[in-house]
N, C-alpha and C. Protein backbone atom coordinates (compact mmCIF):
# COMPACT_ATOMS: atom_id res chain seq x y z
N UNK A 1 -32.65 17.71 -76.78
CA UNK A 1 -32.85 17.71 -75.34
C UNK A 1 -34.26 18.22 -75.06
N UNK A 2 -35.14 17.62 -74.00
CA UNK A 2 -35.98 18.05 -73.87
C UNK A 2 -36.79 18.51 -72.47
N UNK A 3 -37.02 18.90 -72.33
CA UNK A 3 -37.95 19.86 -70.99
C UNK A 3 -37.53 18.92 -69.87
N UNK A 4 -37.96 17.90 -69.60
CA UNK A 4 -37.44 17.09 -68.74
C UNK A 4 -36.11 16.30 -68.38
N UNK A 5 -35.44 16.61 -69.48
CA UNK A 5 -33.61 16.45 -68.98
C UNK A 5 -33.29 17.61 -68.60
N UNK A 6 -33.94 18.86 -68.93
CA UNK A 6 -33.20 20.03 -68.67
C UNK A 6 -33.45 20.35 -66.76
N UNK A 7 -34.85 19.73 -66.86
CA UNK A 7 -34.98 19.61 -65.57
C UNK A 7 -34.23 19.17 -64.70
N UNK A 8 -33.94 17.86 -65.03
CA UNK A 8 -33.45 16.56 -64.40
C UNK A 8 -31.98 17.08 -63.59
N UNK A 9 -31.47 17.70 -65.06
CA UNK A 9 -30.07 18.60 -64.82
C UNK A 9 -29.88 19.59 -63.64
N UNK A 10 -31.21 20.44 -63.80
CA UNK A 10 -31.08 21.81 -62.86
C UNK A 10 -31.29 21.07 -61.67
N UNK A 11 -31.96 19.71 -61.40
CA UNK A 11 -32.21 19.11 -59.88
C UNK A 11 -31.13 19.10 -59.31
N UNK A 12 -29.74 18.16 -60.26
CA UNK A 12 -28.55 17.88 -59.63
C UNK A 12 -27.68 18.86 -59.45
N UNK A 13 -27.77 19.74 -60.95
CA UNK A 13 -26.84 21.15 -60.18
C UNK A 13 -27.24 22.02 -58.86
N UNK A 14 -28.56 21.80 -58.46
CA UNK A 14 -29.10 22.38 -56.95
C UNK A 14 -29.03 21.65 -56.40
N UNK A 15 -28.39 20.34 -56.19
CA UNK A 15 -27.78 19.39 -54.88
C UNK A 15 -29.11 18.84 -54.94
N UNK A 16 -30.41 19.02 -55.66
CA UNK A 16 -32.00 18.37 -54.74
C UNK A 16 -31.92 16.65 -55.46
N UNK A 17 -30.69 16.34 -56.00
CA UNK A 17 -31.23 14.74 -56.52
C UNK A 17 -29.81 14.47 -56.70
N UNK A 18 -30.20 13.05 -56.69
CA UNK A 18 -28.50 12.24 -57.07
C UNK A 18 -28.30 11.69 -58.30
N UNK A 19 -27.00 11.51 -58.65
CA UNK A 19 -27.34 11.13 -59.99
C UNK A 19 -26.97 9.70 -59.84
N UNK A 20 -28.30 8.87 -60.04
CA UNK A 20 -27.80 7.43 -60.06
C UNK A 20 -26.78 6.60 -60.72
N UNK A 21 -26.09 6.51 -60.41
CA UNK A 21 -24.96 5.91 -61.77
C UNK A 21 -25.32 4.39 -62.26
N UNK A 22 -26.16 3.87 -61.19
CA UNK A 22 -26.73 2.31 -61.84
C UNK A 22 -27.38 2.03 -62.94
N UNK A 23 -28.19 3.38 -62.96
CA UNK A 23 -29.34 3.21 -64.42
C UNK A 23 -28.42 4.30 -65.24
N UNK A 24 -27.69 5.11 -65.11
CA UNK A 24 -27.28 6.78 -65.64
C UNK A 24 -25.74 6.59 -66.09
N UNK A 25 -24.90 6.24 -67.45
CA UNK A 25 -23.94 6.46 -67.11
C UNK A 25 -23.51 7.86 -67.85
N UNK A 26 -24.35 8.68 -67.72
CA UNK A 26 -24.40 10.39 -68.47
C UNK A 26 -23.43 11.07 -68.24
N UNK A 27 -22.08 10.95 -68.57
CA UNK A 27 -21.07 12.16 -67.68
C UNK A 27 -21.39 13.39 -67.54
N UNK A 28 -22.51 14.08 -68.03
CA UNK A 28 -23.04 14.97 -67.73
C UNK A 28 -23.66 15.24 -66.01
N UNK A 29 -24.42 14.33 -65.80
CA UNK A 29 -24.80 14.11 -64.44
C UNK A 29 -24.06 13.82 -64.18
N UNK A 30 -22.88 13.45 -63.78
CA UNK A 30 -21.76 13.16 -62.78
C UNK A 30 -21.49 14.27 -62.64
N UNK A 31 -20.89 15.10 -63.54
CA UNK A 31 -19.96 16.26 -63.39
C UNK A 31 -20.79 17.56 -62.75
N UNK A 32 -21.98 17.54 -63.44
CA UNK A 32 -23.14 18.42 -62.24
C UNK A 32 -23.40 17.61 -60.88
N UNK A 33 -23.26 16.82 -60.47
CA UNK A 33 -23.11 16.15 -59.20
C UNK A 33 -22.08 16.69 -58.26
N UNK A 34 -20.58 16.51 -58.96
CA UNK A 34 -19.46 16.96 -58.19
C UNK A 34 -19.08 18.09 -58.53
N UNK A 35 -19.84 19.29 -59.30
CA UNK A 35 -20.04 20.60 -58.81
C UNK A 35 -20.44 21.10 -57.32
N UNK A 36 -21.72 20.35 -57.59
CA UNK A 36 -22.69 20.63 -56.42
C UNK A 36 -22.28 20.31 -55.43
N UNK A 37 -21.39 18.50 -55.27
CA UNK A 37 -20.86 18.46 -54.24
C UNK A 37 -19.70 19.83 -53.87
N UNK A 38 -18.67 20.15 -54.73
CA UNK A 38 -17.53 20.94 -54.02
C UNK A 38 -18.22 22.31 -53.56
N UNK A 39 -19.47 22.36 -54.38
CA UNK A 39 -19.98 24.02 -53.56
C UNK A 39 -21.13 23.80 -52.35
N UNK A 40 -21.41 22.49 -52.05
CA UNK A 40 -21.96 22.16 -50.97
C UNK A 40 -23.72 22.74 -50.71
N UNK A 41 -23.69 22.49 -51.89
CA UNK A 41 -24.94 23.10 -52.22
C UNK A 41 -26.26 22.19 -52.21
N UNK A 42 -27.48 22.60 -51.53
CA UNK A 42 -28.32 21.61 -51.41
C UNK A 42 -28.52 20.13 -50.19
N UNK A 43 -28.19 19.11 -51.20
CA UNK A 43 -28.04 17.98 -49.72
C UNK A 43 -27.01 17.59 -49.80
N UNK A 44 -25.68 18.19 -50.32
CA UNK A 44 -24.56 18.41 -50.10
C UNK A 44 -24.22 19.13 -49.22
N UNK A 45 -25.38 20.08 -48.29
CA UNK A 45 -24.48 20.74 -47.21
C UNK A 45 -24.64 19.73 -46.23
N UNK A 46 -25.08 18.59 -45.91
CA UNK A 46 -25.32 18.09 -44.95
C UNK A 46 -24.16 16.64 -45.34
N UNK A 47 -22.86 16.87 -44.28
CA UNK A 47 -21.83 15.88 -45.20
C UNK A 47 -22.36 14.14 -44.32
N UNK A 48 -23.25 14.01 -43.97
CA UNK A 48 -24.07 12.63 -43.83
C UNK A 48 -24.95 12.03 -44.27
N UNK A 49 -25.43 12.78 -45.55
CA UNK A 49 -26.19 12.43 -46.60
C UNK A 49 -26.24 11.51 -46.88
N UNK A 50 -27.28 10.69 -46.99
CA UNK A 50 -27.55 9.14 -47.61
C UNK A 50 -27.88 8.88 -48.72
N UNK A 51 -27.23 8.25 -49.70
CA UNK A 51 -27.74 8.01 -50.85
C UNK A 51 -29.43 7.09 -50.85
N UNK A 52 -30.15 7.49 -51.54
CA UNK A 52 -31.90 6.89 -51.27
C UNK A 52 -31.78 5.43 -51.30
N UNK A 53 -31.24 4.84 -52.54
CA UNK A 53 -30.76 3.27 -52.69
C UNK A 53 -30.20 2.55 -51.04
N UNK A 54 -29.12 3.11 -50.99
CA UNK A 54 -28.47 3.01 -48.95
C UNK A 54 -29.76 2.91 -48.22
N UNK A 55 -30.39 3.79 -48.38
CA UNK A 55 -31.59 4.28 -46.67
C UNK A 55 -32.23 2.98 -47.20
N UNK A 56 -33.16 2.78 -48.06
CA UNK A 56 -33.91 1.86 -48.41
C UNK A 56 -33.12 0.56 -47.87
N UNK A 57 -32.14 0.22 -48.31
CA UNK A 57 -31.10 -1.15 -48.04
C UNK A 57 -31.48 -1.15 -46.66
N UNK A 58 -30.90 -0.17 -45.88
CA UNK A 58 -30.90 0.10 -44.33
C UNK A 58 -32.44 -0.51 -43.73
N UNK A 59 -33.48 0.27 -44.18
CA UNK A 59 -34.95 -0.05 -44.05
C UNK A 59 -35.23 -1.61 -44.06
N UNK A 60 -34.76 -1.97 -45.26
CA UNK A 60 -35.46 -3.62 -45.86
C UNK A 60 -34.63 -4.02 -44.51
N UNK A 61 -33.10 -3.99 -44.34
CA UNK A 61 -32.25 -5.24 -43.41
C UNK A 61 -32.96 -4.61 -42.33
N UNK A 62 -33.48 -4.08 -41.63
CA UNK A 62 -34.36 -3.73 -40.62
C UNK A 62 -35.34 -4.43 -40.35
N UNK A 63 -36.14 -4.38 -41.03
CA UNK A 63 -37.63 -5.11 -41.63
C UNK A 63 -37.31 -6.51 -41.14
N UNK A 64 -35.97 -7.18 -41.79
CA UNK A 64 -36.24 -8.53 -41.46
C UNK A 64 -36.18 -9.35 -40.11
């Protein structure tokens, strides 16, 4: 493991990132995901949170 997974990890256990499951199928990041979600921690306290992939979608069908 190296410096930058360990990172990657501490992002999602502090709610600051999502764990993509499209490119990621790491059960590791999942399960630090739905930590973070049940302790509402990060951008888990805000229960209208948009996944980044969504907003973007939202943006482009806008655009057209």
């Amino acid at each position: 493991m190296n410096d930058k997974t360990v990172d990657n990890q501490e992002m999602v256990t502090l709610g600051m990132a999502w764990h993509f499951k499209r490119y990621s199928s790491d059960s590791l990041y999942a399960k630090l995901e739905n930590i973070a979600r049940k302790k509402k921690v990060g951008l888990w306290q805000d229960s209208t949170a948009i996944a980044p992939w969504d907003w973007r979608g939202t943006k482009r069908a806008l655009a057209k």
